[in-house]
C-alpha atoms as a PDB file:
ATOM      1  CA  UNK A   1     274.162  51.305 158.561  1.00  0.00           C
ATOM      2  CA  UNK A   2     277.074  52.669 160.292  1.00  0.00           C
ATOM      3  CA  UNK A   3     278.119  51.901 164.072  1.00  0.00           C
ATOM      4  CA  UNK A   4     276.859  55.677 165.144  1.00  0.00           C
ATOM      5  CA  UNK A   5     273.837  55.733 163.585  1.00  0.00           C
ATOM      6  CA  UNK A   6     273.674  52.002 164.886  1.00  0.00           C
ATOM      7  CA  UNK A   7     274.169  53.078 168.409  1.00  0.00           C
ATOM      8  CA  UNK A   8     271.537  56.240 168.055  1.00  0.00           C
ATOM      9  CA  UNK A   9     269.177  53.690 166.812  1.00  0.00           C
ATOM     10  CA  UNK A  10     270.016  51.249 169.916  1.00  0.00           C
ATOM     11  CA  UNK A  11     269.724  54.208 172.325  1.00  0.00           C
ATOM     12  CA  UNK A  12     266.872  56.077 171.200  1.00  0.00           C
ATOM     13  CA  UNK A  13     264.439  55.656 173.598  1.00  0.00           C
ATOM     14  CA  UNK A  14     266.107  56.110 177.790  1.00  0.00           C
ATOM     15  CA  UNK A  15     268.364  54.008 179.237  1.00  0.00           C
ATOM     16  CA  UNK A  16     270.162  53.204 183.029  1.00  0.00           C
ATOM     17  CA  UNK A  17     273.699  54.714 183.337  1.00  0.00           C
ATOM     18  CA  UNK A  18     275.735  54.257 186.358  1.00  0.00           C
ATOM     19  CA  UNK A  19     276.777  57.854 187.406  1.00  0.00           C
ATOM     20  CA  UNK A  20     280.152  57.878 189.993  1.00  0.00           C
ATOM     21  CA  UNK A  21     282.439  60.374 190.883  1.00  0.00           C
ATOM     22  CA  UNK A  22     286.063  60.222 189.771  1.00  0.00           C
ATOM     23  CA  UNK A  23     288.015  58.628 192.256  1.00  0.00           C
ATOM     24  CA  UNK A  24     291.796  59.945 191.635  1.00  0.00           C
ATOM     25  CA  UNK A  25     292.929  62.794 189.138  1.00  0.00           C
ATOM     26  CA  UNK A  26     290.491  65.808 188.459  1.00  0.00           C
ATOM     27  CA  UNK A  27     287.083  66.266 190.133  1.00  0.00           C
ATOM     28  CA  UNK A  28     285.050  64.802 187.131  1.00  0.00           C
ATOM     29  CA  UNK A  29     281.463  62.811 186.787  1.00  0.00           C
ATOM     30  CA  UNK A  30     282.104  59.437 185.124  1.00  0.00           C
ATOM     31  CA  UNK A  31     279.002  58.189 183.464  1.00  0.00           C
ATOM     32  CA  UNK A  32     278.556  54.746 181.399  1.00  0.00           C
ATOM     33  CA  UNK A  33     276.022  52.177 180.415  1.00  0.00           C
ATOM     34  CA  UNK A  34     276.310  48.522 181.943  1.00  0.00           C
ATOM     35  CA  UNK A  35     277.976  47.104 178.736  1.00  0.00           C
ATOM     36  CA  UNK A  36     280.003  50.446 178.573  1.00  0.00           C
ATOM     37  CA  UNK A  37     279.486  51.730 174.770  1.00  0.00           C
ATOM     38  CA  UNK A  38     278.324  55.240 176.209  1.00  0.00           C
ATOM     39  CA  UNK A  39     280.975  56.549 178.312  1.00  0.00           C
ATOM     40  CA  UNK A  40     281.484  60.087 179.194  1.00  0.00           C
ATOM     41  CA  UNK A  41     283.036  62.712 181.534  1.00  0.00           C
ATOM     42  CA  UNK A  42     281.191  65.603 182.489  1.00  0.00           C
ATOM     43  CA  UNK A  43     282.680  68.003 185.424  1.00  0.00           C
ATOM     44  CA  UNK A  44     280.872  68.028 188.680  1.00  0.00           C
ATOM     45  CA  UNK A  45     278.306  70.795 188.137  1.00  0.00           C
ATOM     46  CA  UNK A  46     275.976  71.627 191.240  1.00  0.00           C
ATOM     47  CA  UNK A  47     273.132  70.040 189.743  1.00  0.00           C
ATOM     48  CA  UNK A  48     275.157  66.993 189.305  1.00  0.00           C
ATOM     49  CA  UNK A  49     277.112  67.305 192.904  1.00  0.00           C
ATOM     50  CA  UNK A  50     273.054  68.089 194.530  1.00  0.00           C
ATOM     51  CA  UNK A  51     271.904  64.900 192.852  1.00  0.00           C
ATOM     52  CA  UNK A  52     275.066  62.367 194.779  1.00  0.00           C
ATOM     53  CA  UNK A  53     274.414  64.544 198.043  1.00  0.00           C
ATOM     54  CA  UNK A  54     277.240  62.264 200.062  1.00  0.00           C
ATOM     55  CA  UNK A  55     276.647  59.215 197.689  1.00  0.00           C
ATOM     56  CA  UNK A  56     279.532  58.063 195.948  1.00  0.00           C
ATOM     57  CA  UNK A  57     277.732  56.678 192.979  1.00  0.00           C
ATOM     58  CA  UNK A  58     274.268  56.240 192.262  1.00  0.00           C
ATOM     59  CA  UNK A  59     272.303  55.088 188.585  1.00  0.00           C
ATOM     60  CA  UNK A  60     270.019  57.482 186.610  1.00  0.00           C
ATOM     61  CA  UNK A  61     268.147  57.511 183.493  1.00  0.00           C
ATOM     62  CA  UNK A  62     269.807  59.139 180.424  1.00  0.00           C
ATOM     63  CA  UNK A  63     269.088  59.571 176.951  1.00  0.00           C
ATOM     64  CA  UNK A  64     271.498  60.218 173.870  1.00  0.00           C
ATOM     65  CA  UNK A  65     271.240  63.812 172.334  1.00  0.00           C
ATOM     66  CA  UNK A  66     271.304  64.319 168.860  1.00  0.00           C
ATOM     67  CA  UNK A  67     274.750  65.784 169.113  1.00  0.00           C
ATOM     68  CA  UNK A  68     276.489  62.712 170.928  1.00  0.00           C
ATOM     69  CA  UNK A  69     275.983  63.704 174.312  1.00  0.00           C
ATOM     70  CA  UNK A  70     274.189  61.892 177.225  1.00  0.00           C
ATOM     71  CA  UNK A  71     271.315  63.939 179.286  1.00  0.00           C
ATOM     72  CA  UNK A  72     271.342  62.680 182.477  1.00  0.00           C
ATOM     73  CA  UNK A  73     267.286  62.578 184.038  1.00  0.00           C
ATOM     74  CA  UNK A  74     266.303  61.071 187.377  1.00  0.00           C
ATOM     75  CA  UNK A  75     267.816  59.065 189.249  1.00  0.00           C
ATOM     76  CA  UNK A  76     266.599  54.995 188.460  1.00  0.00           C
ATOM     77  CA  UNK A  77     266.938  51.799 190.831  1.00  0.00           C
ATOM     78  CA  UNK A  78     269.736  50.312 192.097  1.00  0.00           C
ATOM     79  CA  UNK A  79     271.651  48.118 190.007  1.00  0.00           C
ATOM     80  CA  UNK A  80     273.963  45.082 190.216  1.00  0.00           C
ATOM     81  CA  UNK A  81     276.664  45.843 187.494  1.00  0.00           C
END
């Protein structure tokens, strides 16, 4: 098995990102998983900007599309990483 189809197999069913805004360079939406093998960048679209209201980060549920990317879903518990 290769390491993407190893990480689609790992990530298959949801999972807690932490979701924080970009704190120098362009506005951007950082988003990662606590051991940080999903990372992306997404720009701060008003769904995304309506979901931090004044918060500067906050952790949601995601899950991996088939094409790579993450779908970000509600927002999950606070965590401690």
């Amino acid at each position: 098995m290769n390491k993407v189809q190893e990480i689609r197999n790992r990530y298959a069913l949801p999972f807690i990102v932490k979701v924080q805004r970009a704190v120098a360079g362009e506005p951007a939406i950082l988003v990662y998983n606590e051991d940080r093998v999903i990372q992306q960048q997404f720009p701060p679209t008003p769904e995304l900007m309506r979901m931090f209201g004044d918060k500067f980060k906050m952790f949601c549920w995601a899950q991996l599309a088939p094409d790579g990317t993450l779908d970000i879903g509600q927002e999950a518990p606070w965590q401690n990483w």
